[in-house]
C-alpha atoms as a PDB file:
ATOM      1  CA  UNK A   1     -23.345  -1.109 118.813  1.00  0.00           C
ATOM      2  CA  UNK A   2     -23.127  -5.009 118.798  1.00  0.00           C
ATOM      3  CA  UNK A   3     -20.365  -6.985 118.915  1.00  0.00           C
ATOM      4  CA  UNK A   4     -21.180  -8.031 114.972  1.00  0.00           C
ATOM      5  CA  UNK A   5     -21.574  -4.949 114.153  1.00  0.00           C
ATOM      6  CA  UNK A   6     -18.008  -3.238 115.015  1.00  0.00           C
ATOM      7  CA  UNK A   7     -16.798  -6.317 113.841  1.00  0.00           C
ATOM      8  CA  UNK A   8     -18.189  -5.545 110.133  1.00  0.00           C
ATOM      9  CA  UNK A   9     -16.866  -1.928 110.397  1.00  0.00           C
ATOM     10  CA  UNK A  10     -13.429  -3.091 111.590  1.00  0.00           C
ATOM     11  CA  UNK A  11     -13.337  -5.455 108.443  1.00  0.00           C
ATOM     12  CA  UNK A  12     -14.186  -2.745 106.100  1.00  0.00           C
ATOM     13  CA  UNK A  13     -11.768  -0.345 107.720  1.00  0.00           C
ATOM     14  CA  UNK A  14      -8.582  -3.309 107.223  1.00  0.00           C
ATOM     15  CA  UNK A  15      -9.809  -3.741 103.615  1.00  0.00           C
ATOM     16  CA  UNK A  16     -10.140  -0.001 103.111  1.00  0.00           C
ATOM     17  CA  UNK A  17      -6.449   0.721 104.656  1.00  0.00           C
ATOM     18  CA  UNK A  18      -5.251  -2.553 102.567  1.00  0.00           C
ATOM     19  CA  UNK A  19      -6.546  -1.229  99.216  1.00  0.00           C
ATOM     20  CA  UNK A  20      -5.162   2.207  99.781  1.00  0.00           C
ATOM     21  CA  UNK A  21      -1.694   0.867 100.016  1.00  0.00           C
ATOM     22  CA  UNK A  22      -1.837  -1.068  97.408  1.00  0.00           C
ATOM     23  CA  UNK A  23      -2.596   1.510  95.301  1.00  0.00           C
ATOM     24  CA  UNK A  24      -0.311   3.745  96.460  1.00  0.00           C
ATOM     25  CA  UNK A  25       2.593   1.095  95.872  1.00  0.00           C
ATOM     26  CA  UNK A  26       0.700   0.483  92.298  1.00  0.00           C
ATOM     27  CA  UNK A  27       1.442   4.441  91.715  1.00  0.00           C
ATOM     28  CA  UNK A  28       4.834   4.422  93.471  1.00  0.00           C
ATOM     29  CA  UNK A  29       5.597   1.831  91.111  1.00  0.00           C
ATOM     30  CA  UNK A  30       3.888   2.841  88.075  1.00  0.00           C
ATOM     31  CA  UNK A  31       5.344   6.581  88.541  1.00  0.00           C
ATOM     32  CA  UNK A  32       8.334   6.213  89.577  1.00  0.00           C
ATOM     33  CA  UNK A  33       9.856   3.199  88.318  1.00  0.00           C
ATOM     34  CA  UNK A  34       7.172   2.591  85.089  1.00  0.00           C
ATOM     35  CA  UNK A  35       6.285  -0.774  86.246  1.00  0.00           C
ATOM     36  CA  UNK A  36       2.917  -1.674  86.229  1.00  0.00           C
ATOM     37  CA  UNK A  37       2.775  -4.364  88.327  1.00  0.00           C
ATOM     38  CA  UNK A  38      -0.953  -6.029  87.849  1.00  0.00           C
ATOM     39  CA  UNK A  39       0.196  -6.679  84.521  1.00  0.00           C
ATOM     40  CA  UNK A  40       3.889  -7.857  85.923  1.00  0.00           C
ATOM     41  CA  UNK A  41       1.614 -10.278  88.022  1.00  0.00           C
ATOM     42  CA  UNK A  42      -0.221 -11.648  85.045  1.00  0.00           C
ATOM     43  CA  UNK A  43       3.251 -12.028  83.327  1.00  0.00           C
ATOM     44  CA  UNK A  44       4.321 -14.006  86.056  1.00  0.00           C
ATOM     45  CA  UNK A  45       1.161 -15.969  85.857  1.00  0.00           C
ATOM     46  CA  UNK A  46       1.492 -17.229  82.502  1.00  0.00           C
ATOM     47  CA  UNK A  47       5.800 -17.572  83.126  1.00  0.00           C
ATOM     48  CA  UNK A  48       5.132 -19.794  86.181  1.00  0.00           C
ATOM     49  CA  UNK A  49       3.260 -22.390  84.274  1.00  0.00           C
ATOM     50  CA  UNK A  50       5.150 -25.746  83.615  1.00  0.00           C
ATOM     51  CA  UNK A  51       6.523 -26.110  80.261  1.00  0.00           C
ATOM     52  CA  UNK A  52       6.823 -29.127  78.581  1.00  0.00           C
ATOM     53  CA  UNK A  53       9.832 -29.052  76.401  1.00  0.00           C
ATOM     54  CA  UNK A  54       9.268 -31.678  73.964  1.00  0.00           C
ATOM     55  CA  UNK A  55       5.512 -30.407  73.480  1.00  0.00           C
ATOM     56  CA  UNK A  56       6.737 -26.699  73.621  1.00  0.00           C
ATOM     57  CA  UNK A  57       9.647 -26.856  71.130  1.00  0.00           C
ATOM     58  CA  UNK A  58       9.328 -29.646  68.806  1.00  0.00           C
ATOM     59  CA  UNK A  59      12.351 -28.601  66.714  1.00  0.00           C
ATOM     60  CA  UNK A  60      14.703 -28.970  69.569  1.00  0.00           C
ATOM     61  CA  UNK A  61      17.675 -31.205  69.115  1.00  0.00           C
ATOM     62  CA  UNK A  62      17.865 -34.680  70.182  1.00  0.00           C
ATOM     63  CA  UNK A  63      20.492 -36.978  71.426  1.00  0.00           C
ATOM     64  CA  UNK A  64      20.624 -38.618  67.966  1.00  0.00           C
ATOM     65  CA  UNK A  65      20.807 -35.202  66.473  1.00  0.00           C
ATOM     66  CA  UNK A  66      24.707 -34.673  67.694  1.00  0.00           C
ATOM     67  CA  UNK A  67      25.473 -38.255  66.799  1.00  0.00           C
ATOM     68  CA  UNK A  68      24.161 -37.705  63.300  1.00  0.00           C
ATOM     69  CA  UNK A  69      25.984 -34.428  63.187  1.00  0.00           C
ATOM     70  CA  UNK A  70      29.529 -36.505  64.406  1.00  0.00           C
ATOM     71  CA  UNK A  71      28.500 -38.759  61.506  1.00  0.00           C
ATOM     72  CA  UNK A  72      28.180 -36.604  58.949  1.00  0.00           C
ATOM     73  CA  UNK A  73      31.110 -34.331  59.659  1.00  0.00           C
ATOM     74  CA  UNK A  74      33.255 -37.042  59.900  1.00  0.00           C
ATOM     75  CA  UNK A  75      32.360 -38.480  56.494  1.00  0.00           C
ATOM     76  CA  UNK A  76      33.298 -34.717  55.086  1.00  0.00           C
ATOM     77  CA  UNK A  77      35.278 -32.975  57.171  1.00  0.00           C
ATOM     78  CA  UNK A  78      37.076 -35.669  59.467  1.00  0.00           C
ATOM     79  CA  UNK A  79      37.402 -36.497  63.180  1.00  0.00           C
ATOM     80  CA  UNK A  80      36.680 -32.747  63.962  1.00  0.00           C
ATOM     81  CA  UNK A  81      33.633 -33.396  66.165  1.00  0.00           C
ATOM     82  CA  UNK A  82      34.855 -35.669  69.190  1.00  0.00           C
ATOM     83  CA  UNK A  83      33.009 -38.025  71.822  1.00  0.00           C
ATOM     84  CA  UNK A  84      34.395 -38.329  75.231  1.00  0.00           C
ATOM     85  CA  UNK A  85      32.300 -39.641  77.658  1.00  0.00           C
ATOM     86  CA  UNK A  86      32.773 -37.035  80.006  1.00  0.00           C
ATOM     87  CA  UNK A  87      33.938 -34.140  78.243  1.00  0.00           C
ATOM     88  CA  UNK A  88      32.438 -31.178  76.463  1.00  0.00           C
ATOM     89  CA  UNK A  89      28.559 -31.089  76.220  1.00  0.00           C
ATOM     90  CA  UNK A  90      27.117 -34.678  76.445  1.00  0.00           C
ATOM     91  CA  UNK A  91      30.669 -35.819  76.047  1.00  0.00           C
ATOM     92  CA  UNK A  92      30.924 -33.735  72.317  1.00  0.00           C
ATOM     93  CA  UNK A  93      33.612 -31.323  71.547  1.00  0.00           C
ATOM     94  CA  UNK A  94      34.808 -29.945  68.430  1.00  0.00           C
ATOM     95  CA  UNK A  95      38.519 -29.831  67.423  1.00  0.00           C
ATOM     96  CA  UNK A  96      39.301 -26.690  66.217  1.00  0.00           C
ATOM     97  CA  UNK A  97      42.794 -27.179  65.429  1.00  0.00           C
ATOM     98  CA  UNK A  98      41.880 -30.288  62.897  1.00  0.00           C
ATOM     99  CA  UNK A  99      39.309 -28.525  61.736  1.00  0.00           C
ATOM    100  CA  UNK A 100      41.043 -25.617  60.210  1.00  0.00           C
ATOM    101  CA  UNK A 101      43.550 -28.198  59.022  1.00  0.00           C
ATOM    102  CA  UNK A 102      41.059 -29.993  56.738  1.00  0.00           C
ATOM    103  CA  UNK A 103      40.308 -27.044  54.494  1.00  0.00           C
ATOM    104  CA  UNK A 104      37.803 -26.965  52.008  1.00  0.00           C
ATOM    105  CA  UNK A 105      35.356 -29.690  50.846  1.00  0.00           C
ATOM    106  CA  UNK A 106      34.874 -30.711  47.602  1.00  0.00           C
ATOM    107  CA  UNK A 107      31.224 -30.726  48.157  1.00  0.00           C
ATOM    108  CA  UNK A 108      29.215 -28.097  50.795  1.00  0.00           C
ATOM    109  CA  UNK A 109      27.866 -29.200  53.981  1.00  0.00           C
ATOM    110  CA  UNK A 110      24.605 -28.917  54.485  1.00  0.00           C
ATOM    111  CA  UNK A 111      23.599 -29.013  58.635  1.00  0.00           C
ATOM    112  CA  UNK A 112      19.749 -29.176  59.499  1.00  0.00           C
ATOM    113  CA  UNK A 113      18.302 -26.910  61.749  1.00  0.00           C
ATOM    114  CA  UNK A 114      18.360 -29.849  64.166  1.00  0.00           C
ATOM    115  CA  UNK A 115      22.166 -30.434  63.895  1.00  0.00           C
ATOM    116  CA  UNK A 116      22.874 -26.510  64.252  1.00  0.00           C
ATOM    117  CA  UNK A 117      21.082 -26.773  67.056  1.00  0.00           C
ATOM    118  CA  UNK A 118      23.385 -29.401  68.566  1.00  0.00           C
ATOM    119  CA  UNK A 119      26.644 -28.138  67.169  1.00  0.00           C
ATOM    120  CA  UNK A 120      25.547 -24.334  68.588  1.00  0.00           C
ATOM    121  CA  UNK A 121      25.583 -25.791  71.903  1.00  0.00           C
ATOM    122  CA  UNK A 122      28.009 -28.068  71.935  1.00  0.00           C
ATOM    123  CA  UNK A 123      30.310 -25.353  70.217  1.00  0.00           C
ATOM    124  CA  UNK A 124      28.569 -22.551  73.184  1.00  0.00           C
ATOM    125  CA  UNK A 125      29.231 -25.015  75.776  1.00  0.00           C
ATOM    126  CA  UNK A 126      33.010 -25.339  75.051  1.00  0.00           C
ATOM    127  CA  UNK A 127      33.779 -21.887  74.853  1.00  0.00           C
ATOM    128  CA  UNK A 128      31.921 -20.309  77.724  1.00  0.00           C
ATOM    129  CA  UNK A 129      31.294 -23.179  79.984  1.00  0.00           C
ATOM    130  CA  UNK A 130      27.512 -22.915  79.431  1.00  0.00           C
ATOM    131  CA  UNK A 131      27.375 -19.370  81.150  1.00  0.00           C
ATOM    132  CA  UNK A 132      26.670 -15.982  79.845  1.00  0.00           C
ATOM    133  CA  UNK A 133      27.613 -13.073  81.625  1.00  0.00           C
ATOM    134  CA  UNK A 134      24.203 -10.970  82.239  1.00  0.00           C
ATOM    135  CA  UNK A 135      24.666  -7.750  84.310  1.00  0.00           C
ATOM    136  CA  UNK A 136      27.220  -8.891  86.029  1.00  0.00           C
ATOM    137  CA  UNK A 137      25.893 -12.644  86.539  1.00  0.00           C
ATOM    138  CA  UNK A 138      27.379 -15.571  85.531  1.00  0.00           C
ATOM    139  CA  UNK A 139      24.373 -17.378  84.138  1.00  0.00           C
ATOM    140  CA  UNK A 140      23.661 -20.947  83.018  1.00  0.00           C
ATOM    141  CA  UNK A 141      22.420 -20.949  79.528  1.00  0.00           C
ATOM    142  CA  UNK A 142      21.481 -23.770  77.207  1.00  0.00           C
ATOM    143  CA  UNK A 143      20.739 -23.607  73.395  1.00  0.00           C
ATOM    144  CA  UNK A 144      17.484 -25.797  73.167  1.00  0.00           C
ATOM    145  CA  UNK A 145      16.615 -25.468  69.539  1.00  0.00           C
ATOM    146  CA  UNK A 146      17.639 -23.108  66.371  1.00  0.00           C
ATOM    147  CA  UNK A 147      15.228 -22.430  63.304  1.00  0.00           C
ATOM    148  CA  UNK A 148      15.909 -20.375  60.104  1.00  0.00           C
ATOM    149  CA  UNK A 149      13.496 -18.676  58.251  1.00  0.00           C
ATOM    150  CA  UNK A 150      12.865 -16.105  56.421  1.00  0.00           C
ATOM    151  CA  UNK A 151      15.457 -17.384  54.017  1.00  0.00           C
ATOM    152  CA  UNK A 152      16.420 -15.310  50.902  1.00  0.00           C
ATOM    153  CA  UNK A 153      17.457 -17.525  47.998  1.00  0.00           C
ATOM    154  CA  UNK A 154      18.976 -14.563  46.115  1.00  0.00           C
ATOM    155  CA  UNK A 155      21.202 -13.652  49.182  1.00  0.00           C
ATOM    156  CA  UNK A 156      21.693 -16.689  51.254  1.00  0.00           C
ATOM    157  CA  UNK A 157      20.661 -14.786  54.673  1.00  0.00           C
ATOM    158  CA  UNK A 158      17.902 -15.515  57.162  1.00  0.00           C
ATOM    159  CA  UNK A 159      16.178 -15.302  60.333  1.00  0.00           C
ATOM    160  CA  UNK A 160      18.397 -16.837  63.370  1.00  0.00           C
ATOM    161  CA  UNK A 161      15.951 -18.448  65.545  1.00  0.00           C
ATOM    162  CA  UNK A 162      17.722 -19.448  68.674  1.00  0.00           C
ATOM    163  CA  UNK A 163      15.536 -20.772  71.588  1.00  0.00           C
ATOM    164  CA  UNK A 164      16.969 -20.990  75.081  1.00  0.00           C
ATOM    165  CA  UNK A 165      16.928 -22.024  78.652  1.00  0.00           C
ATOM    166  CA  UNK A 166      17.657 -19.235  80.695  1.00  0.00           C
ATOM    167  CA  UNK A 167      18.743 -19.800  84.482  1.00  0.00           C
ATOM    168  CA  UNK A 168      16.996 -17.070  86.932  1.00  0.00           C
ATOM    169  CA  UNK A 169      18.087 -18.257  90.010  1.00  0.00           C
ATOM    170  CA  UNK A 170      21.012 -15.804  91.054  1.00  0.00           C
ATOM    171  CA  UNK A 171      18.558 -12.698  89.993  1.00  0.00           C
ATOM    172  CA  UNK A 172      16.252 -14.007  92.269  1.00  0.00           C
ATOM    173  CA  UNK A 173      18.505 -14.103  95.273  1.00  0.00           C
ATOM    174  CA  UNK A 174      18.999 -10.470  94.926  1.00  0.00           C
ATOM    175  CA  UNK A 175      15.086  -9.720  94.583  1.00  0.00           C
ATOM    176  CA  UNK A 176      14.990  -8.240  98.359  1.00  0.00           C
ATOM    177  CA  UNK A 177      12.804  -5.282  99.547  1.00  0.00           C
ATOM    178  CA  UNK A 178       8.694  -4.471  99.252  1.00  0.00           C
ATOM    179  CA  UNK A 179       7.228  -5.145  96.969  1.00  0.00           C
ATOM    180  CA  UNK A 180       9.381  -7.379  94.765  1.00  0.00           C
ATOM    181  CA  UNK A 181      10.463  -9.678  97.494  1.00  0.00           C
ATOM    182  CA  UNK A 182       6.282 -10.624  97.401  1.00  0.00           C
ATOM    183  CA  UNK A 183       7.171 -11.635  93.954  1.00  0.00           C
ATOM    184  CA  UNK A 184      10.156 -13.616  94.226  1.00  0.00           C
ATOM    185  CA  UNK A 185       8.259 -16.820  95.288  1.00  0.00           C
ATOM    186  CA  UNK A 186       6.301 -16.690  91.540  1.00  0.00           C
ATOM    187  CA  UNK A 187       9.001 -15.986  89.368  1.00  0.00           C
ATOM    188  CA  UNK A 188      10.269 -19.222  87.878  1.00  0.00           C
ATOM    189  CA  UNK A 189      13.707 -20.593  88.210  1.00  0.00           C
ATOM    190  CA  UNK A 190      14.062 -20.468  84.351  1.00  0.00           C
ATOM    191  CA  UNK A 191      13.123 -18.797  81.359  1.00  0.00           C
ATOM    192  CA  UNK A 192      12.634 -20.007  77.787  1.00  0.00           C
ATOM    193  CA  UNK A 193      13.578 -17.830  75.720  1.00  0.00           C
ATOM    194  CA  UNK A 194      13.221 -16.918  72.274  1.00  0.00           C
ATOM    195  CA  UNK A 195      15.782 -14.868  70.095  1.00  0.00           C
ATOM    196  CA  UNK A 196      15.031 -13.651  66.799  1.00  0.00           C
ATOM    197  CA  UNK A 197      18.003 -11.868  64.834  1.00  0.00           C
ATOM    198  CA  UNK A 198      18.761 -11.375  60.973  1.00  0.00           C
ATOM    199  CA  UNK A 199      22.072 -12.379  59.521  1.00  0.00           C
ATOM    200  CA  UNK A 200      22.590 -10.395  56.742  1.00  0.00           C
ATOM    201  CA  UNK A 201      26.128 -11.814  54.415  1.00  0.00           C
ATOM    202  CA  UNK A 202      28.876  -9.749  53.642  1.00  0.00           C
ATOM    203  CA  UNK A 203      32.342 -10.574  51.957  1.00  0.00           C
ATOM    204  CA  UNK A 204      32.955 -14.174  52.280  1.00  0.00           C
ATOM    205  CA  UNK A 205      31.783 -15.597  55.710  1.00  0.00           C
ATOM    206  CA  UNK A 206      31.209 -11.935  56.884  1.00  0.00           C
ATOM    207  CA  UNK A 207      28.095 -11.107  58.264  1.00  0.00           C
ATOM    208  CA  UNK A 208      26.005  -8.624  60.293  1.00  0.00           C
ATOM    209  CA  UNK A 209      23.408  -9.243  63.233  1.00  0.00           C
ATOM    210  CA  UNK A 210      20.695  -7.548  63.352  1.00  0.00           C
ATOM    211  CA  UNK A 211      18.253  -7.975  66.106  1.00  0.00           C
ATOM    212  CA  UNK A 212      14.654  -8.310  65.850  1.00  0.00           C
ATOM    213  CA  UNK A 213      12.679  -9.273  68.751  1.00  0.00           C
ATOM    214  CA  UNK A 214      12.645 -11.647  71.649  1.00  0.00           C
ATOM    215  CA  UNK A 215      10.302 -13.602  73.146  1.00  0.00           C
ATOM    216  CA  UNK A 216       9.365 -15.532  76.459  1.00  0.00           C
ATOM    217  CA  UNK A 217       7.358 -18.603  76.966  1.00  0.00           C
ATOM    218  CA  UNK A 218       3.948 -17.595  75.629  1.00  0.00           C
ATOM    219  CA  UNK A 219       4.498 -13.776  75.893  1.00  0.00           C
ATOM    220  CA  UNK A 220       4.057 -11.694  72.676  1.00  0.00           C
ATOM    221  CA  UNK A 221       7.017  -9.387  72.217  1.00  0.00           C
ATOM    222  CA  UNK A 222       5.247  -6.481  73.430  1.00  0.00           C
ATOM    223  CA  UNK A 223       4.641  -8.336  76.777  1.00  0.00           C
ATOM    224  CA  UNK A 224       8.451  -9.592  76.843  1.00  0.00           C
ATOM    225  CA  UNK A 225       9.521  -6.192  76.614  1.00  0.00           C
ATOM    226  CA  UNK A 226       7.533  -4.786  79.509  1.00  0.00           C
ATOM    227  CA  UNK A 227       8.652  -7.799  81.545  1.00  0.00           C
ATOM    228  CA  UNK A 228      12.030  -7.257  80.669  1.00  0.00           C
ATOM    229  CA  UNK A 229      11.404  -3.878  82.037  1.00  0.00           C
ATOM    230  CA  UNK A 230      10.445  -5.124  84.695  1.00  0.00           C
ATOM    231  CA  UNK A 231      13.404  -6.979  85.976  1.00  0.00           C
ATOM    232  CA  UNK A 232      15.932  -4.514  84.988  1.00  0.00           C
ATOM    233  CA  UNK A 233      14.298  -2.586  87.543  1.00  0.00           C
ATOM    234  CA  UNK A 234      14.482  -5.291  90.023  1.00  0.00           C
ATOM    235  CA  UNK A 235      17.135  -7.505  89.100  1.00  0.00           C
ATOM    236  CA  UNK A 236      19.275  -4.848  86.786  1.00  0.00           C
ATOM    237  CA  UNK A 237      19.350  -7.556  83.678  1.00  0.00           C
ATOM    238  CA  UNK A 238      19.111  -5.269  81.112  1.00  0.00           C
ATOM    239  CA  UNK A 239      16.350  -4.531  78.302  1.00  0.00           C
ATOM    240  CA  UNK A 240      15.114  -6.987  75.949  1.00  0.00           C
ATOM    241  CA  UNK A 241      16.916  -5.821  72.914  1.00  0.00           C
ATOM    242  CA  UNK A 242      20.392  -5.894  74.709  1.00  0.00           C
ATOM    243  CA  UNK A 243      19.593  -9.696  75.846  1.00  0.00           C
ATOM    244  CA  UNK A 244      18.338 -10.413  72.271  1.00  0.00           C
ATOM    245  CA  UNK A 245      21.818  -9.459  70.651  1.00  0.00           C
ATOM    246  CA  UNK A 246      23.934 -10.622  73.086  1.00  0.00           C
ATOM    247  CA  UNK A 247      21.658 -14.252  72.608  1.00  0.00           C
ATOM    248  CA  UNK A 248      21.787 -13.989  68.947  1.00  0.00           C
ATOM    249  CA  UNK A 249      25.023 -13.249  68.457  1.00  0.00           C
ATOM    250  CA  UNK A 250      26.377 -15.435  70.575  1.00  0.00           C
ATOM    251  CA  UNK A 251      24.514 -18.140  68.347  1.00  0.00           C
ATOM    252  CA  UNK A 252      25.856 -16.982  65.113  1.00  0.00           C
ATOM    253  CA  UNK A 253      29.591 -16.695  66.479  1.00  0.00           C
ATOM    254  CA  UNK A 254      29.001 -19.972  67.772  1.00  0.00           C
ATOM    255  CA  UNK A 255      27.776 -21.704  63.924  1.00  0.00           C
ATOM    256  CA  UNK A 256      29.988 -19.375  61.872  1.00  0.00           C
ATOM    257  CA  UNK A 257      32.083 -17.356  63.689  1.00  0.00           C
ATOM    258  CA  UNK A 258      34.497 -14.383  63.313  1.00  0.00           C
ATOM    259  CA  UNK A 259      38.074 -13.521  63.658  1.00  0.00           C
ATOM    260  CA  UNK A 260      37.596 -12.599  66.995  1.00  0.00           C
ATOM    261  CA  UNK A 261      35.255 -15.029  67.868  1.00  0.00           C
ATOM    262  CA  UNK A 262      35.967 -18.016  65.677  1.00  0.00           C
ATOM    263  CA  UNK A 263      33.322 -20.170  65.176  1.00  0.00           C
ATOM    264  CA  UNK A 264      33.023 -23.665  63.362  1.00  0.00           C
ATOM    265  CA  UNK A 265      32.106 -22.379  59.769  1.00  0.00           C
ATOM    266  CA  UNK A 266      35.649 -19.247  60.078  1.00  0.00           C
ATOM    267  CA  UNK A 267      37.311 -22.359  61.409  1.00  0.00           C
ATOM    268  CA  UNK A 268      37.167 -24.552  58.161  1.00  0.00           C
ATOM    269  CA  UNK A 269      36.904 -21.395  55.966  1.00  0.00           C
ATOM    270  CA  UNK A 270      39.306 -19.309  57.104  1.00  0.00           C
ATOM    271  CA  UNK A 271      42.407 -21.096  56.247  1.00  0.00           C
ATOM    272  CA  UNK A 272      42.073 -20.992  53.071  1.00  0.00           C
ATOM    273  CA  UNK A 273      41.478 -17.375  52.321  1.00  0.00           C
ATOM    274  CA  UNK A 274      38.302 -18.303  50.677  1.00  0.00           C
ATOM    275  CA  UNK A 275      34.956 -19.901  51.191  1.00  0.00           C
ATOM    276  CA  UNK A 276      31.517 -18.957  52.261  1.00  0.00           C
ATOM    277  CA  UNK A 277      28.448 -19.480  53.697  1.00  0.00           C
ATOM    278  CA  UNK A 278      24.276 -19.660  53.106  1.00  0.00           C
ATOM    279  CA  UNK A 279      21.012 -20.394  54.564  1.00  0.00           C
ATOM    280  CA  UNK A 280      19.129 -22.260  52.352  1.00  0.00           C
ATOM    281  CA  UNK A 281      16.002 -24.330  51.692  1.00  0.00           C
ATOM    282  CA  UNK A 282      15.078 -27.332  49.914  1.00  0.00           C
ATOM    283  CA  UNK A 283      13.151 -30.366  49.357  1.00  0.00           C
ATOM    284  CA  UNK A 284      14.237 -33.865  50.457  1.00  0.00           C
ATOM    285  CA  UNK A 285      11.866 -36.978  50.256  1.00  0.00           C
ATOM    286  CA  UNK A 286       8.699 -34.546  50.194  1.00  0.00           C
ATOM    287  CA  UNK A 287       9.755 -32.907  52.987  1.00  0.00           C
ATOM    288  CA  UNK A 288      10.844 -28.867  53.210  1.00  0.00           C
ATOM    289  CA  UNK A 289      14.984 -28.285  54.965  1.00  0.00           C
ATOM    290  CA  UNK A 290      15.757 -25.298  55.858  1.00  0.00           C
ATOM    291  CA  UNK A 291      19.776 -25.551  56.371  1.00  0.00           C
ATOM    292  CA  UNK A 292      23.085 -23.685  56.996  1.00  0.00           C
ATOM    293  CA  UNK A 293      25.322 -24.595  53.954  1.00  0.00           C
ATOM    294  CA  UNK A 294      29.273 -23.667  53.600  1.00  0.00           C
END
């Protein structure tokens, strides 16, 4: 037998050895653990390419976006959103203590999707530090951008959009062992990610969250689901539906709040025994607003 020859066969035997394996992990995975990981590979594919935020979310917040939301609470409400250079998020904080001190307005306030946006994280940032705690992680979050829709002119509620930057890197430290440690060097250092809940009004500024579905990147919510699978196994960072409440929530507490988590709208409203809130929509100069009113 030539030299060539033996050669070939050794080659075939490798590949043939190879292939077996890798289906075997495939099952081993598939069976035991319900991960398929071809399509956890094509996940990570399409999570690994660069996103371009301002291309990507186009509704996002700007830095004139939290100096137009200063202005315009402080020509209704007061000096309750503050600039320190240094302090807060982007040197913004909000006084809580003057805000529940300047009690109602004569006339609502109407904040764009753009300035929720900004006071969400601002408001986020102060309270938490810019972490949430995510199976036992302290991760770095930031609110990127916050839509309504849905909105219900009868009823004043709507679909919470809330759109953020989620830091991976401490779950990937912990991604040791075969086969996920052949994945750690394609899983990105962040996710964008999408939360969809429904805030549904009670009494007053009561209200109810009810989640609907997340999203990452480009994934459908069928795909973020299975992903999200995915890493619980791995990483142990819970199921898409817990992360989509715990997002959402966290938004809403942050814009309107609750007795035990005050936000800004329970701050102002709250003091006075009275007052309310709405999502609304309406025209301005030809162009369509969706807005939180109160």
């Amino acid at each position: 037998m030539s030299a060539i020859k033996k050669l070939i066969i050794s080659l075939i035997v490798i590949i043939g050895i190879l292939a077996v394996a890798l289906i075997s992990v495939y099952i081993v995975a598939r069976v035991n653990l319900g991960v398929d990981l071809f399509r956890t590979v094509g996940q990570l594919k399409t999570l690994s390419q660069p996103v371009n935020e301002q291309e990507s979310f186009p509704a996002a917040y700007r830095s004139e976006d939290l100096a137009d939301l200063k202005s315009q609470t402080d020509s209704q409400l007061g000096d309750v959103v503050l600039y320190e250079e240094g302090k807060g998020y982007e040197g913004y904080t909000v006084d809580f203590t003057a805000l529940a001190l300047s009690g109602a307005t004569a006339k609502p306030v109407f904040l764009s999707e753009r300035q929720a946006g900004a006071l969400a994280e601002i408001v986020f940032h102060q309270q938490t530090g810019g972490e949430l705690t995510i199976a036992d992680k302290e991760i770095s979050v930031c609110v990127l951008q916050i839509a309504f829709t849905e909105i219900d002119a009868e009823t004043g509620n709507a679909d919470l959009n809330v759109t953020v930057k989620l830091d991976l890197t401490p779950f990937k430290n912990d991604m040791e062992g075969f086969p996920f440690n052949l994945l750690k060097g394609i899983v990105p250092d962040a996710l964008y990610v999408t939360s969809v809940v429904r805030i549904e009004k009670g009494e007053g500024i009561s209200y109810t969250v009810v989640p609907k579905y997340l999203t990452l990147n480009n994934l459908s919510a069928e795909d973020t689901s299975d992903f999200f699978h995915t890493l619980d196994v791995v990483l142990k960072i819970g199921s898409a539906e817990e992360l989509n409440a715990k997002i959402g929530t966290t938004a809403a507490n942050a814009l309107i709040g609750t007795e035990q988590n005050p936000g800004f709208v329970y701050a102002l409203k709250a003091t006075g025994g009275a007052g309310s809130f709405a999502f609304v929509s309406f025209e301005n100069d030809g162009k369509q607003i969706n807005a939180l009113a109160f």
